[in-house]
N, C-alpha and C. Protein backbone atom coordinates (compact mmCIF):
# COMPACT_ATOMS: atom_id res chain seq x y z
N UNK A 1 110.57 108.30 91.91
CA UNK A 1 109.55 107.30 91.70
C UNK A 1 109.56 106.32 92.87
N UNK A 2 108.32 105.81 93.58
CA UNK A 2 108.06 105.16 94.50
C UNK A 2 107.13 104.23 93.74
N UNK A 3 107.29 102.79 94.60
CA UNK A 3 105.94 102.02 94.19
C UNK A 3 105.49 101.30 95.33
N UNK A 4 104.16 100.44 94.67
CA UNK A 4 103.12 100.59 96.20
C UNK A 4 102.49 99.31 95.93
N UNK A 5 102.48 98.07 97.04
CA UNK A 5 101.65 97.06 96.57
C UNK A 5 100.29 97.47 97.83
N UNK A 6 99.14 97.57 97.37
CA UNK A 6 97.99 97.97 98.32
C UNK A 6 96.89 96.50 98.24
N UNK A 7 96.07 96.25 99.04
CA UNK A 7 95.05 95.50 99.01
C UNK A 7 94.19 96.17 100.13
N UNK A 8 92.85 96.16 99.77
CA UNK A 8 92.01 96.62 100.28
C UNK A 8 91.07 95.27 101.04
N UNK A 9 90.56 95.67 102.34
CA UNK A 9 90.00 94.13 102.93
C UNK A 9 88.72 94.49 103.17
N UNK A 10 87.15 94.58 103.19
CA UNK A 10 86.39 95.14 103.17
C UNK A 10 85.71 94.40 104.52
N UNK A 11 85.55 94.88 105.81
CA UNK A 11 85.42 94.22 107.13
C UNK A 11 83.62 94.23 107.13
N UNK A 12 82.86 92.54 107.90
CA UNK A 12 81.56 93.22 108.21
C UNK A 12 81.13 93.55 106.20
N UNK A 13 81.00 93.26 105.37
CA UNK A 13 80.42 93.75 104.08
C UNK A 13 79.66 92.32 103.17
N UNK A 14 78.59 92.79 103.08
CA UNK A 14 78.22 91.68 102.18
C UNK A 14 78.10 91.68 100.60
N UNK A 15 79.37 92.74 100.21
CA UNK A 15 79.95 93.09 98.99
C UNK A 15 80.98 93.55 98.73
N UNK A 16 81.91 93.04 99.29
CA UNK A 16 83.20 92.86 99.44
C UNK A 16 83.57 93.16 98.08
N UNK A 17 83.37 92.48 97.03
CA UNK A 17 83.88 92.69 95.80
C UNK A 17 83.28 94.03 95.39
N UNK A 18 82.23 94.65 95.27
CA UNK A 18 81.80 95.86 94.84
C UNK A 18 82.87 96.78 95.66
N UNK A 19 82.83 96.78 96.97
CA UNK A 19 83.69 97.88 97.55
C UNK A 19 85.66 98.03 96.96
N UNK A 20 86.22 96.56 96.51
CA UNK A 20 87.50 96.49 96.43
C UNK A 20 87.37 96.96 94.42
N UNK A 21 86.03 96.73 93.88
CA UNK A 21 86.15 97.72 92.37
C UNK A 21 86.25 98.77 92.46
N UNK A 22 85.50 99.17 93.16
CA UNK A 22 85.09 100.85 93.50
C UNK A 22 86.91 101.78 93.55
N UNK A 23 86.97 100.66 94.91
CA UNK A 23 88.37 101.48 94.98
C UNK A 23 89.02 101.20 94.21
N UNK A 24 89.49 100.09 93.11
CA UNK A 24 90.59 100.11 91.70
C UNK A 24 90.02 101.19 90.82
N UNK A 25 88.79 101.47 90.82
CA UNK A 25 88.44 102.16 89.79
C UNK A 25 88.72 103.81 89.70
N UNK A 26 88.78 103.94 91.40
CA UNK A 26 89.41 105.79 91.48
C UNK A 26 90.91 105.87 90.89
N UNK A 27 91.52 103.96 90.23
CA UNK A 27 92.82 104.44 89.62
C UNK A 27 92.60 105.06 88.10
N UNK A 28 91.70 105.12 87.82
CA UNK A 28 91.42 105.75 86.14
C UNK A 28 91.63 107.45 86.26
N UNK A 29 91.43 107.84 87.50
CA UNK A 29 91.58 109.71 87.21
C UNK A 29 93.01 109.64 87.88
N UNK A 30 93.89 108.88 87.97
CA UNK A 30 94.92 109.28 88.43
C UNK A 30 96.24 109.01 87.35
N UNK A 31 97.51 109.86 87.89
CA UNK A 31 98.64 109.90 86.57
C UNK A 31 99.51 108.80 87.13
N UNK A 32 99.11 107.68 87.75
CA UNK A 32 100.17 106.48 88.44
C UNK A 32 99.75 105.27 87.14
N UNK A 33 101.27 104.43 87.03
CA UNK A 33 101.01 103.15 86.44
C UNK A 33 100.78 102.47 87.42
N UNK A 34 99.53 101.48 87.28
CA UNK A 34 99.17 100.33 88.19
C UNK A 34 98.39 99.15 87.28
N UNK A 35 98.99 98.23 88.34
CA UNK A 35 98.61 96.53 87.96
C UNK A 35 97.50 95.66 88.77
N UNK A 36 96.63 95.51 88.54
CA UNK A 36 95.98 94.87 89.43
C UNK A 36 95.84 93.19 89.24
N UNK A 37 96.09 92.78 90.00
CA UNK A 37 96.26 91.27 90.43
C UNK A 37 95.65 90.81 91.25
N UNK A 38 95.51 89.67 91.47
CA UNK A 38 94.33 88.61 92.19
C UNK A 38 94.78 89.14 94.02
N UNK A 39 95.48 89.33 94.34
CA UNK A 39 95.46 89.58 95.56
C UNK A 39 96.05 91.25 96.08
N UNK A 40 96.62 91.85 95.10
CA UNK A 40 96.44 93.01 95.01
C UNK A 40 96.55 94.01 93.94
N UNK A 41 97.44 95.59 94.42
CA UNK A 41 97.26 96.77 92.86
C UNK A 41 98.60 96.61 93.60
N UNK A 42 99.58 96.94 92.37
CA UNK A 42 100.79 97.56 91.99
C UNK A 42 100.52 98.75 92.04
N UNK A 43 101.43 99.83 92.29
CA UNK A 43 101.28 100.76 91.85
C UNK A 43 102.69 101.50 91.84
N UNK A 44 102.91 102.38 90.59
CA UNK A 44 104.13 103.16 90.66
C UNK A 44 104.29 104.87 90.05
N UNK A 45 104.63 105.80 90.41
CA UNK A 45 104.51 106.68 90.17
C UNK A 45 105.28 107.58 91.28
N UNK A 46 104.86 109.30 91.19
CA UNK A 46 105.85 110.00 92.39
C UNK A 46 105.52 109.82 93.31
N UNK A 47 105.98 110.40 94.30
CA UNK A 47 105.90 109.65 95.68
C UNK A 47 104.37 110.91 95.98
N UNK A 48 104.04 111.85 95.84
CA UNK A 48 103.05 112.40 95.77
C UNK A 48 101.56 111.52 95.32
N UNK A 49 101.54 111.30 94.36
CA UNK A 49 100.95 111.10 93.48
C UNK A 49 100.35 109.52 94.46
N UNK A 50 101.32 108.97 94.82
CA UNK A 50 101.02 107.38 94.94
C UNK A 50 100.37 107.70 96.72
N UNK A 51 100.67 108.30 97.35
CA UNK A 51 100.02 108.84 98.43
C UNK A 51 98.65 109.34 98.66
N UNK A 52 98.63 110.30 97.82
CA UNK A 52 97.03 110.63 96.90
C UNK A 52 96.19 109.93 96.64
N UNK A 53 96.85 108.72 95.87
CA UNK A 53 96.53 108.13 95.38
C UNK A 53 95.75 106.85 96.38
N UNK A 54 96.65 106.56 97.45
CA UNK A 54 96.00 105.62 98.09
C UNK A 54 95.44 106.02 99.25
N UNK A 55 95.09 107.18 99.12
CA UNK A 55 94.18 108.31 100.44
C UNK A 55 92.71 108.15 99.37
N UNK A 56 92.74 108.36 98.30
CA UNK A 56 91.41 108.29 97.47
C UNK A 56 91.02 106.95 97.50
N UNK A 57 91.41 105.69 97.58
CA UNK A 57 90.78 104.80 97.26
C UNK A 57 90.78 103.81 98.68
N UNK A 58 91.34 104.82 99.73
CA UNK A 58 90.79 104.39 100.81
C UNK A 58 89.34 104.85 101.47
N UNK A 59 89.49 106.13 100.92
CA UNK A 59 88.39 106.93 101.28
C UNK A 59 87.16 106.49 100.01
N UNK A 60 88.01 105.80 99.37
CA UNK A 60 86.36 105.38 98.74
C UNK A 60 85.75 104.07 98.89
N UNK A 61 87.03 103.22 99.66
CA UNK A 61 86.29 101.67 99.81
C UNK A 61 85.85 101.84 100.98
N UNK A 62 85.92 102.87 101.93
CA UNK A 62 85.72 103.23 103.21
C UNK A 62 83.63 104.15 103.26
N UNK A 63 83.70 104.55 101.89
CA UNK A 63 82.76 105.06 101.59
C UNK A 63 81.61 104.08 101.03
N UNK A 64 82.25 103.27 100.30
CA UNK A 64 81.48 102.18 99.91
C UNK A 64 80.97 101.10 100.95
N UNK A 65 82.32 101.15 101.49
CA UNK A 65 81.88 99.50 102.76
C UNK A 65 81.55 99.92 103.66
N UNK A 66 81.56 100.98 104.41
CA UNK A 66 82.12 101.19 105.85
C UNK A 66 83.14 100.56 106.44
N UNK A 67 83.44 99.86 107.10
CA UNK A 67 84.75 99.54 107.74
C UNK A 67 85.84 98.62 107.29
N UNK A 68 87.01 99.33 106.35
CA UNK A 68 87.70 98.63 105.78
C UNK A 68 89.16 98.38 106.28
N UNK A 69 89.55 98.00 105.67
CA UNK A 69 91.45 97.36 106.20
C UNK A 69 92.14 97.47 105.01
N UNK A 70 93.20 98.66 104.74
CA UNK A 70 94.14 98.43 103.58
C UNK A 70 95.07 98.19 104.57
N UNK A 71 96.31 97.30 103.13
CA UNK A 71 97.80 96.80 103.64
C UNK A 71 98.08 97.45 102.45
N UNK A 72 99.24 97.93 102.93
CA UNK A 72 99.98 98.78 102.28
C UNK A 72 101.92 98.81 102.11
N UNK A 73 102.70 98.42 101.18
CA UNK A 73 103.95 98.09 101.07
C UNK A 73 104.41 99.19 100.15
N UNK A 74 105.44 100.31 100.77
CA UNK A 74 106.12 101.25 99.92
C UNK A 74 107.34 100.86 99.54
N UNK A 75 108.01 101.25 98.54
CA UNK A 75 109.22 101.17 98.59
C UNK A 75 109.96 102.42 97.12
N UNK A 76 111.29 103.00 97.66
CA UNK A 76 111.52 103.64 96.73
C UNK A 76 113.02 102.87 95.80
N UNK A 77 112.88 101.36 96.27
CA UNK A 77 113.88 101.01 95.44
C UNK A 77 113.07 100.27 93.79
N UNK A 78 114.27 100.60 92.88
CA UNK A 78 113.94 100.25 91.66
C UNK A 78 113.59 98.84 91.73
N UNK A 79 113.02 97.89 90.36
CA UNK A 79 112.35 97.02 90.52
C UNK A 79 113.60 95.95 90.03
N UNK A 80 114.56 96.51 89.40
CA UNK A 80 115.79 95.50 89.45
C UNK A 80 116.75 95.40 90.73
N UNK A 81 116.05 96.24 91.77
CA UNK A 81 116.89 96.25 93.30
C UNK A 81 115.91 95.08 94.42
N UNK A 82 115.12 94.80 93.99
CA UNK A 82 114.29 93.84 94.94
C UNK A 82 114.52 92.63 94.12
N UNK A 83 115.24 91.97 93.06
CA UNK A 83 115.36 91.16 92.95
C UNK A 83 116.39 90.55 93.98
């Protein structure tokens, strides 16, 4: 298990917010737990899966906005090891 803090930045868009739903919303067909919060998505699941995972919802805020900016933070330590 890996987890993933992502934020999507939507460059040049005069719907910034439509493009950063779009992409939370390709998290409904996927098998990852994720959190979404005011400045970004949690996400946790296999390390497959969470890769996939943030290739689809780049390629869809990328589809929506045209020119976007994700930040992206992996890590495969447990969540009582980053305390």
């Amino acid at each position: 298990m890996i987890s993933a803090e992502v934020a999507i930045y939507p460059l040049k868009s005069s719907h910034a917010t439509k493009v950063i739903d779009n992409s939370i919303k390709t998290l409904n067909n996927s098998n990852i737990d994720y959190t979404v919060n005011s400045m970004n998505t949690r996400l946790r699941g296999r390390k497959e899966e969470i890769f996939n995972t943030l290739e689809t919802m780049f390629s869809e805020a990328e589809t929506t906005g045209g020119e976007v900016s994700m930040v992206v933070t992996i890590t495969n330590a447990g969540e009582k090891d980053l305390i």
